[in-house]
C-alpha atoms as a PDB file:
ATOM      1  CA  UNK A   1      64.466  73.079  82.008  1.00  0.00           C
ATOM      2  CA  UNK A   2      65.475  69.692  80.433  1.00  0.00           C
ATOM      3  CA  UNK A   3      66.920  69.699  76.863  1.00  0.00           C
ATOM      4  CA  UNK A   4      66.270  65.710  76.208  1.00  0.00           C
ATOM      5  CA  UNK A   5      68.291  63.903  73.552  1.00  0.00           C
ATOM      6  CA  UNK A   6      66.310  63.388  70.754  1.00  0.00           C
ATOM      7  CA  UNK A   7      64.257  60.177  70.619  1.00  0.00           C
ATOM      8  CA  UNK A   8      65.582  57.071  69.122  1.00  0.00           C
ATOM      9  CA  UNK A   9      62.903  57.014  66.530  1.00  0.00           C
ATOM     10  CA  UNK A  10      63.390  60.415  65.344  1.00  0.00           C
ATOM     11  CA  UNK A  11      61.151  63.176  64.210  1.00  0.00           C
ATOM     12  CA  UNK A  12      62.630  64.323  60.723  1.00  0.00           C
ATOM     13  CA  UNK A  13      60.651  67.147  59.694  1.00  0.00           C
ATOM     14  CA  UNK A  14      57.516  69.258  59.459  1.00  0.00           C
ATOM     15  CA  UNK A  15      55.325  67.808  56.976  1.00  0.00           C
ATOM     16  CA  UNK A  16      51.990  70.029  57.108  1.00  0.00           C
ATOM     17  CA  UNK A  17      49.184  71.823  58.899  1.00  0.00           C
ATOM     18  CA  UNK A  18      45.649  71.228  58.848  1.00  0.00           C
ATOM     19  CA  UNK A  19      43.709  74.405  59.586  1.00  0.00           C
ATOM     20  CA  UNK A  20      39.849  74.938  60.868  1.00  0.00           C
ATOM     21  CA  UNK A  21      39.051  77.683  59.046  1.00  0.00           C
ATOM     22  CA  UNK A  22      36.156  79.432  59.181  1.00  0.00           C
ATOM     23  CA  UNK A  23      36.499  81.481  55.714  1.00  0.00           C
ATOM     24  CA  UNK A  24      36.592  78.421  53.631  1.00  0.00           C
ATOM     25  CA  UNK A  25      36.148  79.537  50.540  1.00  0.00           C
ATOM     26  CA  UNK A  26      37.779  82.806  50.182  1.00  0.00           C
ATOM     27  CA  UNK A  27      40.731  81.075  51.695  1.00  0.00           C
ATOM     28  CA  UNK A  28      40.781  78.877  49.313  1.00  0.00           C
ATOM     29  CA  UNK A  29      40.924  81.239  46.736  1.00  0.00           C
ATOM     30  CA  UNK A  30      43.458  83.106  48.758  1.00  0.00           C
ATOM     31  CA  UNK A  31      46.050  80.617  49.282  1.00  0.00           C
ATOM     32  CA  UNK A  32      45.339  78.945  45.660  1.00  0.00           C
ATOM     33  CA  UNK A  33      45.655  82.570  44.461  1.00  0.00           C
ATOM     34  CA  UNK A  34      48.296  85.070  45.040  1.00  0.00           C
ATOM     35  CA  UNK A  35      49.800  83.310  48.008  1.00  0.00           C
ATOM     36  CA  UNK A  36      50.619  80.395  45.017  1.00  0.00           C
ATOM     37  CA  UNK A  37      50.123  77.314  46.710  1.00  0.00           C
ATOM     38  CA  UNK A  38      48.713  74.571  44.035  1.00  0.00           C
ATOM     39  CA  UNK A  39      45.425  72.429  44.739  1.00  0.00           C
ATOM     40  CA  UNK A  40      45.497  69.309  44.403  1.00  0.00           C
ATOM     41  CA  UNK A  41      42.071  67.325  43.178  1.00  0.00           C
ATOM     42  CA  UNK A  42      38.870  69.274  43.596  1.00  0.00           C
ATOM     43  CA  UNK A  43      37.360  70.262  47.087  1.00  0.00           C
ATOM     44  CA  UNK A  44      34.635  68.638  48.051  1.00  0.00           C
ATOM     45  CA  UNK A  45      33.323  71.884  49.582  1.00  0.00           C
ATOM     46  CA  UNK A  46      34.811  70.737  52.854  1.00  0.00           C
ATOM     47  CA  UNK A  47      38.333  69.774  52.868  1.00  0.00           C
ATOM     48  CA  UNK A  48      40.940  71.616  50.508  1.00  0.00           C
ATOM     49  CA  UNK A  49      44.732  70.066  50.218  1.00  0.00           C
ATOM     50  CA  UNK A  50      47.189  72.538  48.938  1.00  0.00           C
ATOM     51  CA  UNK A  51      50.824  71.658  48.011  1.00  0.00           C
ATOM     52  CA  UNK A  52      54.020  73.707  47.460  1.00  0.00           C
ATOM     53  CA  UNK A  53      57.298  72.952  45.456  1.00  0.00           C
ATOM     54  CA  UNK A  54      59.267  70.575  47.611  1.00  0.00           C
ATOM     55  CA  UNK A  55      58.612  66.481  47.407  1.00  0.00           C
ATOM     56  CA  UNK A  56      56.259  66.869  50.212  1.00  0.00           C
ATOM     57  CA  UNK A  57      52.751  65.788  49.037  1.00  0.00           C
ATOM     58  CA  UNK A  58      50.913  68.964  50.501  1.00  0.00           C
ATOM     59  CA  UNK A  59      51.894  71.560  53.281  1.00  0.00           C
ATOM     60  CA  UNK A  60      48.379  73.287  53.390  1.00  0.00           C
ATOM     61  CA  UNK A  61      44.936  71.498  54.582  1.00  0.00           C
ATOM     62  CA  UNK A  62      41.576  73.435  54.748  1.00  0.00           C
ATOM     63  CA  UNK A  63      38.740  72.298  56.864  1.00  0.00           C
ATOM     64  CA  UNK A  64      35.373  74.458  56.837  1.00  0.00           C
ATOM     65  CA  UNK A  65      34.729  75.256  60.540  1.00  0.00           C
ATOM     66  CA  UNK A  66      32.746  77.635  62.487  1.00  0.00           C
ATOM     67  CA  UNK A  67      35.843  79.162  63.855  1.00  0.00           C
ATOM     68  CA  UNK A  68      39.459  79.363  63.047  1.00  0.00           C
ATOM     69  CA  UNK A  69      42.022  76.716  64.854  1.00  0.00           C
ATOM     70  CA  UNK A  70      44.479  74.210  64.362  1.00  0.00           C
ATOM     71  CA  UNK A  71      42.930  70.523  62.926  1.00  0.00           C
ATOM     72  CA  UNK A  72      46.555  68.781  63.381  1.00  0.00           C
ATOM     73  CA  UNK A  73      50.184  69.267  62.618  1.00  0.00           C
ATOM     74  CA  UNK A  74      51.859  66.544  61.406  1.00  0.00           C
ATOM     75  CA  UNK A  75      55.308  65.282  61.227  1.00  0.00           C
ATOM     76  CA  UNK A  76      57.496  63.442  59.827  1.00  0.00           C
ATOM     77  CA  UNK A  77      59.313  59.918  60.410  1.00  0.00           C
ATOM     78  CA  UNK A  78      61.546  57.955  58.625  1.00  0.00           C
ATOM     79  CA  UNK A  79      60.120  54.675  57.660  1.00  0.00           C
ATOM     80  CA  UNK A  80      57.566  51.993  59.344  1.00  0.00           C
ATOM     81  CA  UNK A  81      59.669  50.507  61.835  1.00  0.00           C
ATOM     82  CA  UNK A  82      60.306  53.831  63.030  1.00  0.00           C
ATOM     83  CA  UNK A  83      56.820  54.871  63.451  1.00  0.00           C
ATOM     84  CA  UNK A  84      55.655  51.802  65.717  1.00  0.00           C
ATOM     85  CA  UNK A  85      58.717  52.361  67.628  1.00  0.00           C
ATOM     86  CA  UNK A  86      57.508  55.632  68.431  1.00  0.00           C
ATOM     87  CA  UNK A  87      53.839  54.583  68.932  1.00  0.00           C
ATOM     88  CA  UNK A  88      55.455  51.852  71.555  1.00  0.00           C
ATOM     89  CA  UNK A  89      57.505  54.924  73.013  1.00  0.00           C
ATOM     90  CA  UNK A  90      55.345  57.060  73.389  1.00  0.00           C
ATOM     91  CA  UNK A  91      52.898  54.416  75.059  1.00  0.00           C
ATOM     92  CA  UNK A  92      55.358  53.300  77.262  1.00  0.00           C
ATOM     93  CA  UNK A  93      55.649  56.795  78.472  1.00  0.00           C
ATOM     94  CA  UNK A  94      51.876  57.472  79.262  1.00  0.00           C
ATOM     95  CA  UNK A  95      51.294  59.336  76.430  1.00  0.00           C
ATOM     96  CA  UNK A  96      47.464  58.164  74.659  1.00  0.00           C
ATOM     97  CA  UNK A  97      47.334  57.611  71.201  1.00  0.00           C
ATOM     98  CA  UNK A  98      44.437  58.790  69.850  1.00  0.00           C
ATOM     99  CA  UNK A  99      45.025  56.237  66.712  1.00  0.00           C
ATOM    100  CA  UNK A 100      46.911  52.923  66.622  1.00  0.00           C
ATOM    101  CA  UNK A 101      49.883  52.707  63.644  1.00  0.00           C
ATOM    102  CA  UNK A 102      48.066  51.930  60.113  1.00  0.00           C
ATOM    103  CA  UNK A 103      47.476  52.695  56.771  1.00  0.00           C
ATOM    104  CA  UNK A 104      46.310  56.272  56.527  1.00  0.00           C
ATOM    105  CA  UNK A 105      43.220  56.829  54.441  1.00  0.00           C
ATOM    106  CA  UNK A 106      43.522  61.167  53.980  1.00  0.00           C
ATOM    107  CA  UNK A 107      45.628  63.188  51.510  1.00  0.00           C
ATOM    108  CA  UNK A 108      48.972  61.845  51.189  1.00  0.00           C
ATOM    109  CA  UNK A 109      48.347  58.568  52.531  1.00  0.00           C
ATOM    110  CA  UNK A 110      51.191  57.211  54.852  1.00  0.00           C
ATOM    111  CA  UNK A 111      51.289  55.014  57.700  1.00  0.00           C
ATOM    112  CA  UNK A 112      51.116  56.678  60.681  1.00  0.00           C
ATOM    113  CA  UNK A 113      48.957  57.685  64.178  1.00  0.00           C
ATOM    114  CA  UNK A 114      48.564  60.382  66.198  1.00  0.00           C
ATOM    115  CA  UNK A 115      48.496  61.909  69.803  1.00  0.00           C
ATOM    116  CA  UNK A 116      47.905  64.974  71.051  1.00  0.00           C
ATOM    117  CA  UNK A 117      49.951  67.435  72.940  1.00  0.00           C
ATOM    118  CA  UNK A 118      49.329  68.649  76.859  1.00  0.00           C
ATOM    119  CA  UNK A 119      46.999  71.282  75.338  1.00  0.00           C
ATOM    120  CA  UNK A 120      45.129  68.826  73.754  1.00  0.00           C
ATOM    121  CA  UNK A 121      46.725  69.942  69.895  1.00  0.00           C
ATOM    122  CA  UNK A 122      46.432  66.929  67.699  1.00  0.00           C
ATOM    123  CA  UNK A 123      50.463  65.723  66.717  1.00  0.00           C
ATOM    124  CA  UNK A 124      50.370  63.491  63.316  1.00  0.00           C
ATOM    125  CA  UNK A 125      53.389  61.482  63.189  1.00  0.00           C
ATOM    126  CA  UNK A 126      53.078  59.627  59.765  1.00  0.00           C
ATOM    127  CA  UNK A 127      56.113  58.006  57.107  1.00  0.00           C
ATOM    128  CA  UNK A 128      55.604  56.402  53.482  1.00  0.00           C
ATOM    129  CA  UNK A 129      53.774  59.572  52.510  1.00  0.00           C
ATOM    130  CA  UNK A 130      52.784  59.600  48.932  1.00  0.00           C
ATOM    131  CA  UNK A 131      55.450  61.195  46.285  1.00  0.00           C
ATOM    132  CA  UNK A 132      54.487  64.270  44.295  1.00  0.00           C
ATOM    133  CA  UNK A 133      56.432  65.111  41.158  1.00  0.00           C
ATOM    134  CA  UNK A 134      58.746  68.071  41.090  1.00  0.00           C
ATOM    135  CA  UNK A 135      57.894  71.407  40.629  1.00  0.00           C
ATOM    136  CA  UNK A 136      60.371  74.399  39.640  1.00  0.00           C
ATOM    137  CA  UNK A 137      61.298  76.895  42.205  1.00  0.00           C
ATOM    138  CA  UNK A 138      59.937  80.037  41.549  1.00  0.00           C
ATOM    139  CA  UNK A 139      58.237  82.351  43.941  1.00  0.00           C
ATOM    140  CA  UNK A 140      55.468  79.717  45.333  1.00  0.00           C
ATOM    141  CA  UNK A 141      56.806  78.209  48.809  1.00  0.00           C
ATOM    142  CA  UNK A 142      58.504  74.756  48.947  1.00  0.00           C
ATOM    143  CA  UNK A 143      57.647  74.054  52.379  1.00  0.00           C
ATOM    144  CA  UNK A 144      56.250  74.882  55.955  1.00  0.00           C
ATOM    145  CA  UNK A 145      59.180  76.395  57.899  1.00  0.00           C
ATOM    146  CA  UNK A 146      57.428  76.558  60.960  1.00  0.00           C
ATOM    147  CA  UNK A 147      54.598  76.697  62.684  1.00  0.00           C
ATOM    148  CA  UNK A 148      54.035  78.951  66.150  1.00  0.00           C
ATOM    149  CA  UNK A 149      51.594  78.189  69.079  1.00  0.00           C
ATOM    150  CA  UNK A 150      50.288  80.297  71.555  1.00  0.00           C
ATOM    151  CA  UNK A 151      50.697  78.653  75.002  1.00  0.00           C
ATOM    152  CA  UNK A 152      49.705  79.897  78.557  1.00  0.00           C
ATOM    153  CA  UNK A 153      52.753  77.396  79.937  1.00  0.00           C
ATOM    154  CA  UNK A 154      55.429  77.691  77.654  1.00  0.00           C
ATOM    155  CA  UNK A 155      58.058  75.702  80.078  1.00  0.00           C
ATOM    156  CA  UNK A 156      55.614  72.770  80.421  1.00  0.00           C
ATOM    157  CA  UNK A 157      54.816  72.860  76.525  1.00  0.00           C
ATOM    158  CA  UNK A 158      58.535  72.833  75.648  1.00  0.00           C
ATOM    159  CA  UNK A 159      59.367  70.611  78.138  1.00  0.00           C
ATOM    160  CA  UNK A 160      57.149  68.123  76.602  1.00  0.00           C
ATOM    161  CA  UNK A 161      57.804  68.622  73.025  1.00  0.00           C
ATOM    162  CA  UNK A 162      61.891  68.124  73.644  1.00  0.00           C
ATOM    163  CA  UNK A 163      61.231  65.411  76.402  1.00  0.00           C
ATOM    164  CA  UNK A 164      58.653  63.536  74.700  1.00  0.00           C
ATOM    165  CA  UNK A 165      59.254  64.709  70.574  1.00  0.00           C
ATOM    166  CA  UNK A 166      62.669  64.947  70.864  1.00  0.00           C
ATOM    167  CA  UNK A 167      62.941  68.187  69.835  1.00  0.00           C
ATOM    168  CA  UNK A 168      66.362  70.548  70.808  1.00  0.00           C
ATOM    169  CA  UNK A 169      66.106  73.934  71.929  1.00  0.00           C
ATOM    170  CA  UNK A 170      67.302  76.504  69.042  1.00  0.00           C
ATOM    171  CA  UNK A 171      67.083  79.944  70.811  1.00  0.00           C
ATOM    172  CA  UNK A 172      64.836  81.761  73.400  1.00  0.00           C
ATOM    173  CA  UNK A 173      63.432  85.124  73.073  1.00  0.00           C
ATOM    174  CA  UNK A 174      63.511  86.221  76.350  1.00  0.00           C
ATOM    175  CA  UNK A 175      60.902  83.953  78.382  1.00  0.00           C
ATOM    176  CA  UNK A 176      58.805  85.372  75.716  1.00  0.00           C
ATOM    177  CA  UNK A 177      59.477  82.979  72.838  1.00  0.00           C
ATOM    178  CA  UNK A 178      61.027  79.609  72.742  1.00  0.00           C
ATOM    179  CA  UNK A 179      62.192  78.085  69.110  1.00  0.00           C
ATOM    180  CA  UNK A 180      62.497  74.335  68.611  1.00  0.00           C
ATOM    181  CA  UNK A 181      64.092  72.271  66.078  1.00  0.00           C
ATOM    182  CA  UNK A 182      63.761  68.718  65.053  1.00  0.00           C
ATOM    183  CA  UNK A 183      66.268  68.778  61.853  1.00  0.00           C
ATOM    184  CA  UNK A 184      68.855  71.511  60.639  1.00  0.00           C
ATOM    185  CA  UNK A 185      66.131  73.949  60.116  1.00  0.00           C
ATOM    186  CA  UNK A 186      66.558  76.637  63.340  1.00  0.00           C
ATOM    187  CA  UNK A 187      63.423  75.789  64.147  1.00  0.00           C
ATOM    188  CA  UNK A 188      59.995  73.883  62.795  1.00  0.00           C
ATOM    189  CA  UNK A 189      57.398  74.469  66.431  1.00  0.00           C
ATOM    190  CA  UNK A 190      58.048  77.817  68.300  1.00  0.00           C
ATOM    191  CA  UNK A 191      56.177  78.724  71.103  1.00  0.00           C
ATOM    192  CA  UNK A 192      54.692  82.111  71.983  1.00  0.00           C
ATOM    193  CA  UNK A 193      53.761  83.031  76.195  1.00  0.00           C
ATOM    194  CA  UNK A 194      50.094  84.185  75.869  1.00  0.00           C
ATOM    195  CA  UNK A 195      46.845  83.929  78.354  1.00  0.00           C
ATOM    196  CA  UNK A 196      45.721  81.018  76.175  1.00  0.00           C
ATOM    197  CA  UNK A 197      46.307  78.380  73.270  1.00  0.00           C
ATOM    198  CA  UNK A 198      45.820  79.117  70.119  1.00  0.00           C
ATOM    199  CA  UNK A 199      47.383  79.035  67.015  1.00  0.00           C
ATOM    200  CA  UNK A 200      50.012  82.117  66.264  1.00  0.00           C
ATOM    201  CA  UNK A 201      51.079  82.309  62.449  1.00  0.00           C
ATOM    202  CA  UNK A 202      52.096  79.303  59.945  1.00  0.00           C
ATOM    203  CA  UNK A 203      55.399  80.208  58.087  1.00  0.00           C
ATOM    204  CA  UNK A 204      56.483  78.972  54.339  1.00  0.00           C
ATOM    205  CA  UNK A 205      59.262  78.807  52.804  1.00  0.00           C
ATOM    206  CA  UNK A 206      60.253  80.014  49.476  1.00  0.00           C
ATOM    207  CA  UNK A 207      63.369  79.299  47.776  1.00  0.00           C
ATOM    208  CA  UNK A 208      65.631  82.405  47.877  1.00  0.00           C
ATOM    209  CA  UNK A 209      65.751  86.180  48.928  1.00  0.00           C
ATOM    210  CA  UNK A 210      64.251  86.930  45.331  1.00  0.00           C
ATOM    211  CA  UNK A 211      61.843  84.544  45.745  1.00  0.00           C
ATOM    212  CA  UNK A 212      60.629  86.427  49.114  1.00  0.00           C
ATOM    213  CA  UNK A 213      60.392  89.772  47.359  1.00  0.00           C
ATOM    214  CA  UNK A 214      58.659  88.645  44.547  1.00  0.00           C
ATOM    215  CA  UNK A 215      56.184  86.798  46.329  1.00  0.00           C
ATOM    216  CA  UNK A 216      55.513  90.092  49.043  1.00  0.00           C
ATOM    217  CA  UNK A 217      55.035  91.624  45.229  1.00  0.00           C
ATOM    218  CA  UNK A 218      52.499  89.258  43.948  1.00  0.00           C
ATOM    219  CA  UNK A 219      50.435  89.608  47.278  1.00  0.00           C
ATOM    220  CA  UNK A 220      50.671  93.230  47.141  1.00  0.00           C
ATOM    221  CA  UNK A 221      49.106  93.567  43.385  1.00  0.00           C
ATOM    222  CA  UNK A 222      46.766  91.097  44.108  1.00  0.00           C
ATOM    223  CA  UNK A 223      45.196  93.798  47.285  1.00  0.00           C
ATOM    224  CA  UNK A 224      46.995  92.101  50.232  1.00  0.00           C
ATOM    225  CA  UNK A 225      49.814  93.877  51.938  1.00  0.00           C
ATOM    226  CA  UNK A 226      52.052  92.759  53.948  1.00  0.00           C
ATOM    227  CA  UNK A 227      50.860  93.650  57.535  1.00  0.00           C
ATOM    228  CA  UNK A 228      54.412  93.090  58.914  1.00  0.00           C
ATOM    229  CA  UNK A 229      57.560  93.370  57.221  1.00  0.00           C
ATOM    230  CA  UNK A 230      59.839  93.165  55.447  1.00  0.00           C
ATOM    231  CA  UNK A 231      62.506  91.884  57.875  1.00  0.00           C
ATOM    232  CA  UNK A 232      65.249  89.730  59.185  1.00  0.00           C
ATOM    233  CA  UNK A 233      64.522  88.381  62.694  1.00  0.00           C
ATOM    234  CA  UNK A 234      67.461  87.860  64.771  1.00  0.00           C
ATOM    235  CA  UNK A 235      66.408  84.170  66.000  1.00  0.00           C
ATOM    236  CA  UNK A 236      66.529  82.423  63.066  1.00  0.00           C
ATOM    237  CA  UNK A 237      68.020  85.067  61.039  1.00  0.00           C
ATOM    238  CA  UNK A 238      65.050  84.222  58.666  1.00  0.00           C
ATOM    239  CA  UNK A 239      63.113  87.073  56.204  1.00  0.00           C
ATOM    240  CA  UNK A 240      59.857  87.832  57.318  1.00  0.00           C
ATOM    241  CA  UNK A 241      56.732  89.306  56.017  1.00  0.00           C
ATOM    242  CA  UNK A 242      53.404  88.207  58.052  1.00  0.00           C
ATOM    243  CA  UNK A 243      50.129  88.480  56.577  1.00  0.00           C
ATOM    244  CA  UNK A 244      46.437  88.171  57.305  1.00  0.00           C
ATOM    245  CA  UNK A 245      44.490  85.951  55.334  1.00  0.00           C
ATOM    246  CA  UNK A 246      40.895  85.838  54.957  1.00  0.00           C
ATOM    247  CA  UNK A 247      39.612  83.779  57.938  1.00  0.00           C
ATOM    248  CA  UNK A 248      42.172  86.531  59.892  1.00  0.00           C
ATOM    249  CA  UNK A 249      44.923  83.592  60.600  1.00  0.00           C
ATOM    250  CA  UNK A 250      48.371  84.768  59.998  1.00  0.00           C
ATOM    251  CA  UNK A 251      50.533  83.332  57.337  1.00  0.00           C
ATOM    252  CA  UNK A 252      54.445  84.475  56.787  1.00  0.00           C
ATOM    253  CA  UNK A 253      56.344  84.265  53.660  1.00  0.00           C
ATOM    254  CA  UNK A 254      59.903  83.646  55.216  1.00  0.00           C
ATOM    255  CA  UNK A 255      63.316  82.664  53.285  1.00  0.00           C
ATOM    256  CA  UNK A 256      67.261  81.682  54.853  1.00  0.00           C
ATOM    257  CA  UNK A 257      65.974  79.882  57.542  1.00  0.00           C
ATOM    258  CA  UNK A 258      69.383  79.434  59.657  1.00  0.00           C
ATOM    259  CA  UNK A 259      70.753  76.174  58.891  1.00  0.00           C
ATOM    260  CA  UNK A 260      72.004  74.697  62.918  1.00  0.00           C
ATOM    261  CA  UNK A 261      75.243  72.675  63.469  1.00  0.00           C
ATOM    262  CA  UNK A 262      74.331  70.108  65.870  1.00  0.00           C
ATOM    263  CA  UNK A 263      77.976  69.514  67.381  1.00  0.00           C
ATOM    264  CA  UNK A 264      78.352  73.267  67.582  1.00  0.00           C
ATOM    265  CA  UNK A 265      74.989  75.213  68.459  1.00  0.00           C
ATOM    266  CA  UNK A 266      74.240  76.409  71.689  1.00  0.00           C
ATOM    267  CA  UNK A 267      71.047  77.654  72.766  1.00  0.00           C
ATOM    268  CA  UNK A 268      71.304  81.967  73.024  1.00  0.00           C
ATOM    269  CA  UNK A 269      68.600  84.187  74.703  1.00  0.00           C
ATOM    270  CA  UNK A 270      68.017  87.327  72.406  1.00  0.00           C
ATOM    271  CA  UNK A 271      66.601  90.529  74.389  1.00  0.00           C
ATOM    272  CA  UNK A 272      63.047  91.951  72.838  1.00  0.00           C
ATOM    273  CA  UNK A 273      65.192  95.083  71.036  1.00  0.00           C
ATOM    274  CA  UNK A 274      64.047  96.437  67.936  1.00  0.00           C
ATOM    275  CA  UNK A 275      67.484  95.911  66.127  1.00  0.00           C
ATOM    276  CA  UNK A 276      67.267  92.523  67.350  1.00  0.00           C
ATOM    277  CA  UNK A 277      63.579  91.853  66.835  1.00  0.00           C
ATOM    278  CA  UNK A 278      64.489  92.570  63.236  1.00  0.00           C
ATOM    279  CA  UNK A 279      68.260  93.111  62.109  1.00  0.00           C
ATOM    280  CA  UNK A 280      67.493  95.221  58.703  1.00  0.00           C
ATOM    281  CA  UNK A 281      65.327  97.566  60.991  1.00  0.00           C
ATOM    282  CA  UNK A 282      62.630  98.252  58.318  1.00  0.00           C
ATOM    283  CA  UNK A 283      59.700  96.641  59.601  1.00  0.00           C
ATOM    284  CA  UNK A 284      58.841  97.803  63.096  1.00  0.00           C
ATOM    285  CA  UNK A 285      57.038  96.421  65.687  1.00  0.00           C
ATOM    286  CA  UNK A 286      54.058  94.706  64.230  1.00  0.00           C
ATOM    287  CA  UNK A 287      50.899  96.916  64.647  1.00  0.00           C
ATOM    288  CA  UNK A 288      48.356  96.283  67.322  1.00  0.00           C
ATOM    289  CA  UNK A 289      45.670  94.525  65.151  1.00  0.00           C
ATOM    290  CA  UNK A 290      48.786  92.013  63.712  1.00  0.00           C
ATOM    291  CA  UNK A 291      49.105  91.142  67.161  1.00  0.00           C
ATOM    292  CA  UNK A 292      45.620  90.575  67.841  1.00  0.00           C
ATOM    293  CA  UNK A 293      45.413  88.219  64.828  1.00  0.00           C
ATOM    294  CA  UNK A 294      48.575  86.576  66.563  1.00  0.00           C
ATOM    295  CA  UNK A 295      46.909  85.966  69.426  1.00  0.00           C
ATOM    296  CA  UNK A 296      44.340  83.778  67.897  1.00  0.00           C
ATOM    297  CA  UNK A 297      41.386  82.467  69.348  1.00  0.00           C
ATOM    298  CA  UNK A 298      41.176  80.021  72.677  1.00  0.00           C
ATOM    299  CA  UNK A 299      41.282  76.792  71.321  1.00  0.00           C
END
């Protein structure tokens, strides 16, 4: 499997996901609400943008759907020149773009265009987002950490994503799960083997250990417990606590993400052992209905 050097242009980070969602409403009021994500404007009954902490302008979209799925991830790039060069790139390598570079008239703004992946995912690659003012750290996540899919060819889809993204390999979990990186952050994508695509679990970040505990408190008193967790995973080395929200997606409240040293790391397959799966060895395996939210629905 080819690990391709990263592309000239650059991917810099994870900048949000837009999710069909086919609770609207109550989702809204769910991830406005004790998960502590902040809204910003009014909803027009359709679309909902939700921010967190960090200088990103939001991390969270909403769409009202019929069914629960992924509406796009996007992702970061540097600057302008930087985003045509990877529109030309990309081009030159076959790959359609479903948009041409421009101004981008949705949340955040930007320049930017998009693509979509071998499993027909929509990619956002976008720079010149608009700036957000700062927010204190407290309990409410900064950022999306990560985001797993669910992919029936999981060497083609990370074969694509490092050849064609530029993302590096972090860590596999046995040729179950593959973790991918486009900064220091272990890893931003991850994907899961399954029969089909679909969309696994969106992680956030919050700030600090504390931060994860009191936020797995604030859930709890608000009715929602934590459906896996708490834990350390071993790839990664990250806190975990999965949830189910109310359209029965899966979001995670994570913390230490493992910071990577480029010149150093090399890629490690970790066996599927419990006191691997999760090094503190309090959460368990997750629970048959966790994984069936996991799975997702065929997208």
């Amino acid at each position: 499997m080819s690990t391709s050097a990263e592309a000239a242009w650059g991917i810099t980070h994870l900048r949000h996901v837009a999710l069909a969602c086919s609770a609207f409403d109550e989702c809204l009021d769910y991830y406005a609400g004790p998960w502590g994500l902040r809204p910003l404007g009014d909803s027009d009954g359709q679309t909902a943008v939700l921010r967190g902490t960090g200088a990103e302008h939001h991390v969270l979209e909403l769409h009202r759907a019929d069914r629960n799925g992924i509406d796009h991830i996007s992702l970061g790039l540097a600057d302008d020149r930087s985003v045509d060069e990877a529109a030309a790139g990309l081009a030159g390598r076959g790959v359609t773009l479903l948009s041409e570079p421009a101004e981008l008239d949705r949340p955040g703004a930007g320049y930017g265009f998009r693509i979509a992946d071998p499993e027909g995912r929509i990619v956002e690659l976008a720079a010149r987002t608009q700036a957000v003012s700062a927010l204190p750290d407290d309990a409410t996540p900064a950022k999306i950490a990560h985001v797993v899919l669910n992919t029936a060819d999981i060497e083609a889809l990370c074969d694509w994503w490092c050849d064609v993204l530029g993302f590096r390999v972090s860590d596999w979990s046995e040729r179950q799960m593959v973790f991918l990186r486009c900064n220091a952050d272990h890893h931003s994508i991850a994907f899961n083997r399954s029969e089909w695509a679909s969309l696994n679990h969106v992680a956030y970040e919050v700030p600090s250990l504390d931060a994860y505990m009191t936020s797995l408190g604030r859930l709890a008193r608000a009715g929602h417990a934590v459906g896996w967790g708490p834990g350390r995973h071993g790839p990664g080395n990250n806190a975990f606590g999965y949830f189910v929200d109310p359209a029965g997606t899966v979001p995670e409240v994570t913390a230490e993400v493992q910071q990577v040293d480029e010149a150093t790391w090399v890629p490690r397959t970790w066996p599927r052992t419990p006191e691997l799966s999760d090094r503190w060895g309090t959460a368990g395996p997750p629970s048959p209905e966790m994984r069936q939210h996991m799975a997702g629905s065929p997208e």
